[in-house]
C-alpha atoms as a PDB file:
ATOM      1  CA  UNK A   1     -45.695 -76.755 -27.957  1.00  0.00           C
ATOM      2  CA  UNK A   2     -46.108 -73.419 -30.002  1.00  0.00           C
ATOM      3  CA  UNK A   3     -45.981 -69.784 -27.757  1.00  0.00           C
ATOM      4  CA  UNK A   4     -47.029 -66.922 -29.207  1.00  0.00           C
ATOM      5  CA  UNK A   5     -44.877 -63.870 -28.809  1.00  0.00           C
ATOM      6  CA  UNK A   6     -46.332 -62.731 -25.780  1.00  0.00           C
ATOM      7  CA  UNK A   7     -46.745 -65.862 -23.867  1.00  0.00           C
ATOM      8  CA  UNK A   8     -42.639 -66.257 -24.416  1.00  0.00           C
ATOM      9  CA  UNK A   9     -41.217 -63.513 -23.175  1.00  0.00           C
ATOM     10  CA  UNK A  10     -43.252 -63.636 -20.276  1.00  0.00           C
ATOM     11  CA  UNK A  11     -41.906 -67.368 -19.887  1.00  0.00           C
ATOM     12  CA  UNK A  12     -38.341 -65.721 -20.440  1.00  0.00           C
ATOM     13  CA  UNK A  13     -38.524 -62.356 -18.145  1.00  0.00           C
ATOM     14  CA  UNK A  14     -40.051 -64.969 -15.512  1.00  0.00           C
ATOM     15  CA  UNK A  15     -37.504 -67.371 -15.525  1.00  0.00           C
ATOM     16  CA  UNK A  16     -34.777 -64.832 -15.385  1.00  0.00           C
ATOM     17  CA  UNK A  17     -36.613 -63.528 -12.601  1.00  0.00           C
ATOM     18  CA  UNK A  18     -36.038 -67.189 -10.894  1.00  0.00           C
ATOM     19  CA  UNK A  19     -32.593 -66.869 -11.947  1.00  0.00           C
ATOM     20  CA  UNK A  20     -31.862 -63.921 -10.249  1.00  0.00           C
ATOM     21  CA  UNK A  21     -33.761 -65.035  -6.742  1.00  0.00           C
ATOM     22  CA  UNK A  22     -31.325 -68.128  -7.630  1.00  0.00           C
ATOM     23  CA  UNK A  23     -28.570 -65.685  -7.545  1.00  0.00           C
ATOM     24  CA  UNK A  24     -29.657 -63.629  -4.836  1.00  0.00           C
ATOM     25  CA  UNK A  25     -30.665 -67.134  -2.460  1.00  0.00           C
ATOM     26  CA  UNK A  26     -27.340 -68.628  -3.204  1.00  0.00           C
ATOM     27  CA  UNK A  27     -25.069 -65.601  -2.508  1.00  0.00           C
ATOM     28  CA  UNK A  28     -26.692 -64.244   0.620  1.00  0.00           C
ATOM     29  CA  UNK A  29     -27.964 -68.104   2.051  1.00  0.00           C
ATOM     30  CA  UNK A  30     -26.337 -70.766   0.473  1.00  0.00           C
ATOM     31  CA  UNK A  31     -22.879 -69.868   0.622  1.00  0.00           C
ATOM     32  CA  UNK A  32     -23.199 -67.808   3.903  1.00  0.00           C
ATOM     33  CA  UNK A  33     -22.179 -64.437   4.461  1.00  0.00           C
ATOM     34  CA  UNK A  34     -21.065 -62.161   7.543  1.00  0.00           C
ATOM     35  CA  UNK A  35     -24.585 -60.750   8.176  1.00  0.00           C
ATOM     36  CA  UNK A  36     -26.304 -64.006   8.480  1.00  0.00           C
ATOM     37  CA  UNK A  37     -26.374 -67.627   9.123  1.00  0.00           C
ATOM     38  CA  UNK A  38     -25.295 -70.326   7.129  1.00  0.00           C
ATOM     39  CA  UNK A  39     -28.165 -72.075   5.481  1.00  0.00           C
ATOM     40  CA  UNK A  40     -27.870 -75.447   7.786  1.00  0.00           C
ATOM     41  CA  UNK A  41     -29.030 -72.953  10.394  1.00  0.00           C
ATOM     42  CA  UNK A  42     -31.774 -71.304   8.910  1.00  0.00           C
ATOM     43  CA  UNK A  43     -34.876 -72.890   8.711  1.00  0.00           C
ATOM     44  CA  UNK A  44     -36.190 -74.733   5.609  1.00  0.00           C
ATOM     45  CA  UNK A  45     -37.440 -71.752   3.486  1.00  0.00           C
ATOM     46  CA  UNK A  46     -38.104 -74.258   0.607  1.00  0.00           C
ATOM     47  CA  UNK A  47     -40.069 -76.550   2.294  1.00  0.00           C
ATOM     48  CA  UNK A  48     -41.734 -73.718   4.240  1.00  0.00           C
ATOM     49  CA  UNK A  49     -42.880 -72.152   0.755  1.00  0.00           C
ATOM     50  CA  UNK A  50     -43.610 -75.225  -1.192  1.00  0.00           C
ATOM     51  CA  UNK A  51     -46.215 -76.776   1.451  1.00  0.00           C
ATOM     52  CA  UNK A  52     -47.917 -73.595   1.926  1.00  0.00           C
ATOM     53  CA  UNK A  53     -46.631 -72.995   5.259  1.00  0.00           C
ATOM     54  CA  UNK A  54     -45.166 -69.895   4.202  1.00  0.00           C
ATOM     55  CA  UNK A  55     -46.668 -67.599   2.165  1.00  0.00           C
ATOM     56  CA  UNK A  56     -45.083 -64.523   0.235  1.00  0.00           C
ATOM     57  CA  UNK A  57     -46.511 -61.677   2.513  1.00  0.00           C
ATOM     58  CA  UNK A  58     -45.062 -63.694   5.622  1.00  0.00           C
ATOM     59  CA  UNK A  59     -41.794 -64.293   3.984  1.00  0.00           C
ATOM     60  CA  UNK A  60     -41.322 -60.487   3.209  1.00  0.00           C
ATOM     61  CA  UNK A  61     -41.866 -59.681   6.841  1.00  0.00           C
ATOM     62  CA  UNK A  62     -39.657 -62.695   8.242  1.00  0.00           C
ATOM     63  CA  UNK A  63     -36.855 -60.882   5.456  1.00  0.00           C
ATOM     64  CA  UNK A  64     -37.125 -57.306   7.023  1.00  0.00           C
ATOM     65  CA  UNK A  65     -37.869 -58.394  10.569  1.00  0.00           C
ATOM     66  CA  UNK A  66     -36.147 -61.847  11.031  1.00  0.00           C
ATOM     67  CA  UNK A  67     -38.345 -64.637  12.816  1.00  0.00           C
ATOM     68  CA  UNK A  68     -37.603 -67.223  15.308  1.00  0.00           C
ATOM     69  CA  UNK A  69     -33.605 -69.058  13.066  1.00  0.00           C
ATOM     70  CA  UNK A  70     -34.239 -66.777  10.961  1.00  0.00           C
ATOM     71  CA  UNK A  71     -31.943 -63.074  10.912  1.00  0.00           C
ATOM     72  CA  UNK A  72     -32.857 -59.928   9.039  1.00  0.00           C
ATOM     73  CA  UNK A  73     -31.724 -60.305   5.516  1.00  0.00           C
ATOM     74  CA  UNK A  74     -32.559 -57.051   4.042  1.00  0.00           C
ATOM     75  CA  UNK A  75     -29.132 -55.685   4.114  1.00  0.00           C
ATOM     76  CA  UNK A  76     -27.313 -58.846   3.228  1.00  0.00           C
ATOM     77  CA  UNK A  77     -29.555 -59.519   0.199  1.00  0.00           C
ATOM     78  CA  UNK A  78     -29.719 -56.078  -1.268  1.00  0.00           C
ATOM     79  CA  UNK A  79     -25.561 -56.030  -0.886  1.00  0.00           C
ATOM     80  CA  UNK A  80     -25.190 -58.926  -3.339  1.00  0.00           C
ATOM     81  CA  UNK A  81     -23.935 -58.096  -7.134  1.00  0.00           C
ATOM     82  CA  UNK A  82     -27.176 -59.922  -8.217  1.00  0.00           C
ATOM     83  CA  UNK A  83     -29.104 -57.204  -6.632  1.00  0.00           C
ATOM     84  CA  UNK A  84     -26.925 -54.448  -7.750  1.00  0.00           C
ATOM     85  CA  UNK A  85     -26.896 -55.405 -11.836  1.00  0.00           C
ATOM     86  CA  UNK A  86     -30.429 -56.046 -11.520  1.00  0.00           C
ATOM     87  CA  UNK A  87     -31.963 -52.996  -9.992  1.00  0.00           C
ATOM     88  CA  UNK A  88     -34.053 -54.612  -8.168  1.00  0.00           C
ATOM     89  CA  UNK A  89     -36.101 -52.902  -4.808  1.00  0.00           C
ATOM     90  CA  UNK A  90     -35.996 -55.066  -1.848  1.00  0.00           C
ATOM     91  CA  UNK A  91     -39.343 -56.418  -2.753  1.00  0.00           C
ATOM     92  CA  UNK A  92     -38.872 -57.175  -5.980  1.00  0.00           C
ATOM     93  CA  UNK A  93     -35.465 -58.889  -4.594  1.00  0.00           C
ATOM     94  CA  UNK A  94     -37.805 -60.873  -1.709  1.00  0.00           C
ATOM     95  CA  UNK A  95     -39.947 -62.077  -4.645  1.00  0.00           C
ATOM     96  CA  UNK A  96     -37.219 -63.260  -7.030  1.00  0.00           C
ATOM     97  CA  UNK A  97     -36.213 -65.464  -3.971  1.00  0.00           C
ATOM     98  CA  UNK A  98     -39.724 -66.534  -2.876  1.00  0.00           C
ATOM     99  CA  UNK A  99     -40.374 -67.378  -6.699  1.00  0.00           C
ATOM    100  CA  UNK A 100     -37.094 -69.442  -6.845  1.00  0.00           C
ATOM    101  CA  UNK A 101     -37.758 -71.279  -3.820  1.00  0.00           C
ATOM    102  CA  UNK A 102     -41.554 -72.158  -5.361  1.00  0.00           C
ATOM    103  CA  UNK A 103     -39.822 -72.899  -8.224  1.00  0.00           C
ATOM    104  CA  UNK A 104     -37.773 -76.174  -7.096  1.00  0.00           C
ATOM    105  CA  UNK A 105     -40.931 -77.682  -6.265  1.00  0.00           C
ATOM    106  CA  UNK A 106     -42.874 -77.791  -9.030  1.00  0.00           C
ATOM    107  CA  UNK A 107     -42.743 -78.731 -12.228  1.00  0.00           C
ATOM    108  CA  UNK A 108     -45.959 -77.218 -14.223  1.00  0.00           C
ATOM    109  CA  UNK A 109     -45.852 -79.735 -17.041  1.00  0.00           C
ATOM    110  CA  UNK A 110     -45.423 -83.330 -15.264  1.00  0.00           C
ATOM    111  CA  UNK A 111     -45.910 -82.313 -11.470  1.00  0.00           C
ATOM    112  CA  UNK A 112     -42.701 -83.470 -10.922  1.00  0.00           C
ATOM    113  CA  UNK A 113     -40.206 -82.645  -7.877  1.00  0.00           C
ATOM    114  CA  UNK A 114     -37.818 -79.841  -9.371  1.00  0.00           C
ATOM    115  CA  UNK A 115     -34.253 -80.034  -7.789  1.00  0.00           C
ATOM    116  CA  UNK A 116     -31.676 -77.246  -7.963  1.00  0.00           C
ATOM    117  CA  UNK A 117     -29.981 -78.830 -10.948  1.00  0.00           C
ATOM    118  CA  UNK A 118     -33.115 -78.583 -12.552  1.00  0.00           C
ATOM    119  CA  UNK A 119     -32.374 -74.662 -12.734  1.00  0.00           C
ATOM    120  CA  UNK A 120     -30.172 -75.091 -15.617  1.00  0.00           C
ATOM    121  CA  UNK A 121     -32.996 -75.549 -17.506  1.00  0.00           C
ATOM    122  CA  UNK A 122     -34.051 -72.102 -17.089  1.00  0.00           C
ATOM    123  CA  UNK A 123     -30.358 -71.001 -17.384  1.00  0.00           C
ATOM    124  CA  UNK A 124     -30.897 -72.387 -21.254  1.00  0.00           C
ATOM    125  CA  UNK A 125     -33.275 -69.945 -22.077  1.00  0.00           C
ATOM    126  CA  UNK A 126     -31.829 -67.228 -20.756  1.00  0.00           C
ATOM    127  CA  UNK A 127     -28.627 -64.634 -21.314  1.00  0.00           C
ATOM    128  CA  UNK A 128     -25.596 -65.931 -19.732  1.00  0.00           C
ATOM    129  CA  UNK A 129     -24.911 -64.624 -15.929  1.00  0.00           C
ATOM    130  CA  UNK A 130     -21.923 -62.325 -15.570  1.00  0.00           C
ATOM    131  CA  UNK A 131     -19.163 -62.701 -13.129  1.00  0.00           C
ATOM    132  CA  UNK A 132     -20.505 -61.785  -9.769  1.00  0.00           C
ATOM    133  CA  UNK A 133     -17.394 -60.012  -7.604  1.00  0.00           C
ATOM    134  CA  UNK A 134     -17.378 -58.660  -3.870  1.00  0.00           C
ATOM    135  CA  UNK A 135     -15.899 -56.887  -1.742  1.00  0.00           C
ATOM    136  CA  UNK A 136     -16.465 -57.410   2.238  1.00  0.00           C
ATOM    137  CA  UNK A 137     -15.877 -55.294   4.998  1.00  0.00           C
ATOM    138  CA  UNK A 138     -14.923 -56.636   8.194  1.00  0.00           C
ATOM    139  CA  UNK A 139     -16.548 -59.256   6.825  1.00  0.00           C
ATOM    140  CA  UNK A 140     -19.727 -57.727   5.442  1.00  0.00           C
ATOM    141  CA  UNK A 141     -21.124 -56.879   2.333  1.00  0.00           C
ATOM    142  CA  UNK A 142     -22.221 -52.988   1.959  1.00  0.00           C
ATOM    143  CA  UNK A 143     -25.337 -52.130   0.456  1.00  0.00           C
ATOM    144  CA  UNK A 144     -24.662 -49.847  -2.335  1.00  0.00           C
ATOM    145  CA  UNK A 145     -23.356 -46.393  -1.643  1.00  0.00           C
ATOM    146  CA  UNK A 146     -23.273 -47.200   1.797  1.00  0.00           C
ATOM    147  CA  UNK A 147     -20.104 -45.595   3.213  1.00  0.00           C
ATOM    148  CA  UNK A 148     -18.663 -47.987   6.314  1.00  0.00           C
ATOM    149  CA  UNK A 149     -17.397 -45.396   8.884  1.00  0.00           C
ATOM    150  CA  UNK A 150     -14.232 -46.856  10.928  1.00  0.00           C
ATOM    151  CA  UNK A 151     -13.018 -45.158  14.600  1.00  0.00           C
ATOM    152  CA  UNK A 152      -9.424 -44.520  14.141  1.00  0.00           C
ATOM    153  CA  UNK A 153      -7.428 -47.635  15.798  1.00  0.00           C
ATOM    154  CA  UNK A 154      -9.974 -50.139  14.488  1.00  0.00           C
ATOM    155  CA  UNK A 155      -9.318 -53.057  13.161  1.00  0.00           C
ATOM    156  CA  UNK A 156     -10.294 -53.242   9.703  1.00  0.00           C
ATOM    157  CA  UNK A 157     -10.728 -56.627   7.014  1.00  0.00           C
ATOM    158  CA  UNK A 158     -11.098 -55.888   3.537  1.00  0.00           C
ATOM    159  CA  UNK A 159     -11.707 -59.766   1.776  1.00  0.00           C
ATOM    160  CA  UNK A 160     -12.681 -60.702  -1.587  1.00  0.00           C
ATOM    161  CA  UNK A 161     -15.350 -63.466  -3.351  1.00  0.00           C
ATOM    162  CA  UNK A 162     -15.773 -64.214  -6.617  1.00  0.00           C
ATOM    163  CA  UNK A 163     -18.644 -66.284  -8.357  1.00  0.00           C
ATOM    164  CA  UNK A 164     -17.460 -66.608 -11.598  1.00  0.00           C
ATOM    165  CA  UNK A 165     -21.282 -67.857 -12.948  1.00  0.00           C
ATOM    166  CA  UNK A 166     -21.583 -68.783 -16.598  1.00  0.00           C
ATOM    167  CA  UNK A 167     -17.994 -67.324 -17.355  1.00  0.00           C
ATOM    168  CA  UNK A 168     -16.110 -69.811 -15.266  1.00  0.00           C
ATOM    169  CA  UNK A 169     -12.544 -71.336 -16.195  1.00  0.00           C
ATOM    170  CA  UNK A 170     -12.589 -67.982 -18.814  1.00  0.00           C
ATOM    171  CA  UNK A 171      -9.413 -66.141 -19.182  1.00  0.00           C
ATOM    172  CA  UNK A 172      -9.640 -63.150 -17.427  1.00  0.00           C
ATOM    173  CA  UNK A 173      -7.716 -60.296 -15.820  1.00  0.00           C
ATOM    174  CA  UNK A 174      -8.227 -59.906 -11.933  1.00  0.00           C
ATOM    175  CA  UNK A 175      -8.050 -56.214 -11.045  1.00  0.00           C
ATOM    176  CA  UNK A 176      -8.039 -55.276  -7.074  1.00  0.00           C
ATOM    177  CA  UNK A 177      -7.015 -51.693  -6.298  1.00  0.00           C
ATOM    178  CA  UNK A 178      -7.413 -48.867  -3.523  1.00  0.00           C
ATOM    179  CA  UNK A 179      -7.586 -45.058  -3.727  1.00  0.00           C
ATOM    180  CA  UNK A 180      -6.563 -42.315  -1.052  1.00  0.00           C
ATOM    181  CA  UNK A 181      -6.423 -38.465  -1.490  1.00  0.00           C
ATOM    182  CA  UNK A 182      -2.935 -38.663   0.286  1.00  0.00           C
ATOM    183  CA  UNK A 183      -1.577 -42.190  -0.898  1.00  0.00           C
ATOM    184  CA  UNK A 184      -3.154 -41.708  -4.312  1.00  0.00           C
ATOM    185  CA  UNK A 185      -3.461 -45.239  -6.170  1.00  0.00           C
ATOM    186  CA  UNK A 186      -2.525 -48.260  -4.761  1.00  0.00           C
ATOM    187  CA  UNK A 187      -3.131 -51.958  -6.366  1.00  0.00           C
ATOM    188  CA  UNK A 188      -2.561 -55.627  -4.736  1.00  0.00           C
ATOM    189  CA  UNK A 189       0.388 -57.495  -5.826  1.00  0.00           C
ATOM    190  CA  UNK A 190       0.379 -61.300  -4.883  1.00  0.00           C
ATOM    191  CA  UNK A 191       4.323 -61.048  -3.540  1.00  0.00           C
ATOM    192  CA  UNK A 192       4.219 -57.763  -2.693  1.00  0.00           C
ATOM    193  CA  UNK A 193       1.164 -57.011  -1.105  1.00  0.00           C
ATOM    194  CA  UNK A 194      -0.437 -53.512  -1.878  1.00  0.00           C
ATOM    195  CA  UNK A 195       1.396 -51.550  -4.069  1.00  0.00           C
ATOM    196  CA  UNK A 196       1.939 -47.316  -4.474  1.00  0.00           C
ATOM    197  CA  UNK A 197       1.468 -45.920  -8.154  1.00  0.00           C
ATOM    198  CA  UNK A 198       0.788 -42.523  -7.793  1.00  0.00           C
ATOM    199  CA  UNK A 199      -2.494 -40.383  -8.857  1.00  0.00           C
ATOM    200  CA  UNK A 200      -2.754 -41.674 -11.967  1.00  0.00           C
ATOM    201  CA  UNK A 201      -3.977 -45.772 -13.405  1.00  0.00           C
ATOM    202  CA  UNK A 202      -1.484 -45.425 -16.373  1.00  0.00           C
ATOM    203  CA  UNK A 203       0.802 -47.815 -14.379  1.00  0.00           C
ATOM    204  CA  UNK A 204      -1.784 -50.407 -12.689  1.00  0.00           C
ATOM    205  CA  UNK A 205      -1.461 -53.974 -13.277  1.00  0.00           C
ATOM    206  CA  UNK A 206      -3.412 -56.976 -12.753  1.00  0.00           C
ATOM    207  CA  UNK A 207      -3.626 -58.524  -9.564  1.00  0.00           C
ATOM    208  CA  UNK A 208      -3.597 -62.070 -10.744  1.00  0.00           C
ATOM    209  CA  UNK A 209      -4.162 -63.663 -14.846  1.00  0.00           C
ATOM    210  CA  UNK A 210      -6.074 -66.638 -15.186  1.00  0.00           C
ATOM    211  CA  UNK A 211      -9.412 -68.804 -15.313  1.00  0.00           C
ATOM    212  CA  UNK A 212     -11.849 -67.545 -13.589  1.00  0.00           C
ATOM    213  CA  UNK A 213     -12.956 -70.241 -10.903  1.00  0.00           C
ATOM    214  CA  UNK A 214     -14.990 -70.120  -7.405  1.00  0.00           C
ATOM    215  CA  UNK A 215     -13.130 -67.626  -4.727  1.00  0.00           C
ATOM    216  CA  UNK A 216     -14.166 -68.694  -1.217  1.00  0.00           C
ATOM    217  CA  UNK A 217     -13.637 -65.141   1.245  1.00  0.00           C
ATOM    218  CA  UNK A 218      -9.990 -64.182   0.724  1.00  0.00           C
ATOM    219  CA  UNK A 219      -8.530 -61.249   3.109  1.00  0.00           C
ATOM    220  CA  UNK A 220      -6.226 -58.979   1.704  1.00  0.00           C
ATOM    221  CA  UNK A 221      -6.014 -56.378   3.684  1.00  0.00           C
ATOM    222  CA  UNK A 222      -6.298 -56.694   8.087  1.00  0.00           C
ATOM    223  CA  UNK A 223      -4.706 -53.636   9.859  1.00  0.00           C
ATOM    224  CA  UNK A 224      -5.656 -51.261  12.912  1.00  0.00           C
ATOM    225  CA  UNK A 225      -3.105 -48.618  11.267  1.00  0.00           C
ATOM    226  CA  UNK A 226      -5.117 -46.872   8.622  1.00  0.00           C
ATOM    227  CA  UNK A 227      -4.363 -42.583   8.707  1.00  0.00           C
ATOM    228  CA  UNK A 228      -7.363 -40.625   9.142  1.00  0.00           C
ATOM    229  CA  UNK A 229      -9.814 -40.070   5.431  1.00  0.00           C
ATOM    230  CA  UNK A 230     -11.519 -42.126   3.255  1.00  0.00           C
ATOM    231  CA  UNK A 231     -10.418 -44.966   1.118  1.00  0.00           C
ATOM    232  CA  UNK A 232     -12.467 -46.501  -2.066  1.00  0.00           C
ATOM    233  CA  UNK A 233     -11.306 -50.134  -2.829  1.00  0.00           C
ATOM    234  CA  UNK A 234     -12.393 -51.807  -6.027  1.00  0.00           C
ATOM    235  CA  UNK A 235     -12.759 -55.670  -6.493  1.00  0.00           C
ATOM    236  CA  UNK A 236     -12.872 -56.555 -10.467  1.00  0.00           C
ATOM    237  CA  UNK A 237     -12.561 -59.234 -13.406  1.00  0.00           C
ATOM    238  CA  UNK A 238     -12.438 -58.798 -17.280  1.00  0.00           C
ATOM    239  CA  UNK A 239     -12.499 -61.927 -19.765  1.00  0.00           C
ATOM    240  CA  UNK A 240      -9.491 -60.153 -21.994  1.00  0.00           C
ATOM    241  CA  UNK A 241      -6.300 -61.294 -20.442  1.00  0.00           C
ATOM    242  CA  UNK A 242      -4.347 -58.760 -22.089  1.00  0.00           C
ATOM    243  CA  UNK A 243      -3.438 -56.267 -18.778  1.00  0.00           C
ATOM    244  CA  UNK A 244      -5.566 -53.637 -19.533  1.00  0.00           C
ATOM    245  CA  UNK A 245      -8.671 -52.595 -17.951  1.00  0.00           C
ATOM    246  CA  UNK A 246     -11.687 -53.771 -20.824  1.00  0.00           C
ATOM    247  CA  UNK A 247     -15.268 -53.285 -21.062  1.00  0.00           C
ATOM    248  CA  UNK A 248     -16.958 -55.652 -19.958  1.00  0.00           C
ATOM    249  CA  UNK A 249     -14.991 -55.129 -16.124  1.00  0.00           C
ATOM    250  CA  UNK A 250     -17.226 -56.534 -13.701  1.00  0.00           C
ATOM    251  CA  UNK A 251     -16.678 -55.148 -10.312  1.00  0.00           C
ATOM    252  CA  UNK A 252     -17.827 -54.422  -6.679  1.00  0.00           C
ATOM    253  CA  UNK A 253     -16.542 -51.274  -4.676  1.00  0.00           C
ATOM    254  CA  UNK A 254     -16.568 -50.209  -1.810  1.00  0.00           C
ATOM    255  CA  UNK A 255     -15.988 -46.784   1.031  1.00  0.00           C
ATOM    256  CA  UNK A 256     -14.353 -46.928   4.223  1.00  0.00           C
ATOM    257  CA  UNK A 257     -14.241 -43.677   5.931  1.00  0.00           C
ATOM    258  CA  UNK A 258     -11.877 -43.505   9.401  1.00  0.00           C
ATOM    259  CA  UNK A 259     -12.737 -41.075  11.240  1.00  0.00           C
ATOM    260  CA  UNK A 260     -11.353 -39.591  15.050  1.00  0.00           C
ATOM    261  CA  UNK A 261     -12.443 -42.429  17.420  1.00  0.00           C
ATOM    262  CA  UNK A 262     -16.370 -40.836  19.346  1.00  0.00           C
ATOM    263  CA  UNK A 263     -17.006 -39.050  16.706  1.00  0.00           C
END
């Protein structure tokens, strides 16, 4: 079958649109996160969609509101790297999703039952998905700019995921660092745990070399002893193994701010 010009890029910018809500569905539902439930809990958003049960206005409300199994998702969505890269709003985010989830039910051509490894299909046609990294704060994922104030004698988690998307088993740098006006620089050693290097990056290395694969949550960092100020902590991956930071560097950061407990 013959598109004109027109007709394929709108089939392109739509099915990266269903690649994203792919992205998006996956990261915040499908793999479970710390501000919602795992999928097996939720209820059957697919099936909800695809039978008409659900439509999109409903669905945008159950995402900002929760309803009945299902939480608020807002926050949770809108913290994933899919959202960030994309620049997406929240509803254009709720409609990637809802389009996705449409999506593995139909099949415009045959009428056929579309599964999720059906979405490879669309993946064909479209530009390869970038490492996704992130960064967690006692167990949640920040929206962006959103500054995570701690009361001094906390307990605080910093932990790590990586979906590694189209770039997996790549060579690749793995960069995770921390700054501090006092303690200036720091990076994560595997041996030695977080390491001092002064105000300046001339001396960080990598945190780990190798292929890029599927990182499940991975703490780093658990302590109630953190001084007083705020502390930025950077999550990254680059496919030139080389130890230096390159461009592409795919990343997540993060601010935790501890501040005199009451305030």
């Amino acid at each position: 079958m013959l598109l004109n010009g027109n007709v394929f890029a709108k089939e392109v910018l739509l099915s990266e649109h269903i690649e994203i809500g792919k992205s998006l569905y996956d990261r915040s539902f499908g793999r479970g996160c710390g501000a919602c439930h795992e999928i097996t809990s939720n209820p059957q958003l697919d099936e909800l969609i695809q039978d008409g049960s659900l439509n999109k206005t409903d669905f945008f409300e159950t995402m900002v509101n929760g309803k009945g199994g299902m939480p608020r998702s807002e926050a949770s969505i809108m913290a994933t790297p899919a959202a960030k890269e994309s620049g997406y709003s929240p509803e254009q985010a709720f409609d990637a999703v809802y389009s996705y989830l449409e999506f593995l039910g139909k099949d415009v051509d045959s009428g056929a039952t579309v599964t999720i490894e059906d979405i490879k299909d669309v993946e064909d046609v479209t530009s390869e998905l970038d490492p996704m990294p992130l960064i967690r704060v006692n167990n949640l994922a920040l929206i962006p700019d959103e500054v995570f104030l701690l009361n001094s004698g906390q307990e605080l988690s910093i932990s790590i995921e990586l979906n590694p998307e189209s770039k997996i088993d790549e060579n690749a740098d793995w960069w995770v660092s921390a700054y501090n006006d006092t303690f200036g620089w720091l990076y994560f050693d595997l041996t030695r745990g977080w390491v001092q290097i002064g105000n300046s990056l001339n001396n960080l290395l990598p945190s780990h070399q190798g292929k890029l694969f599927d990182l499940e949550t991975t703490v780093l960092l658990n302590t109630k002893r953190l001084p007083l100020g705020a502390y930025q902590f950077y999550f990254g991956v680059d496919t030139s193994m080389n130890g230096i930071l390159d461009d592409p560097l795919y990343f997540d950061n993060v601010t935790v701010d501890v501040v005199p407990t009451g305030r």
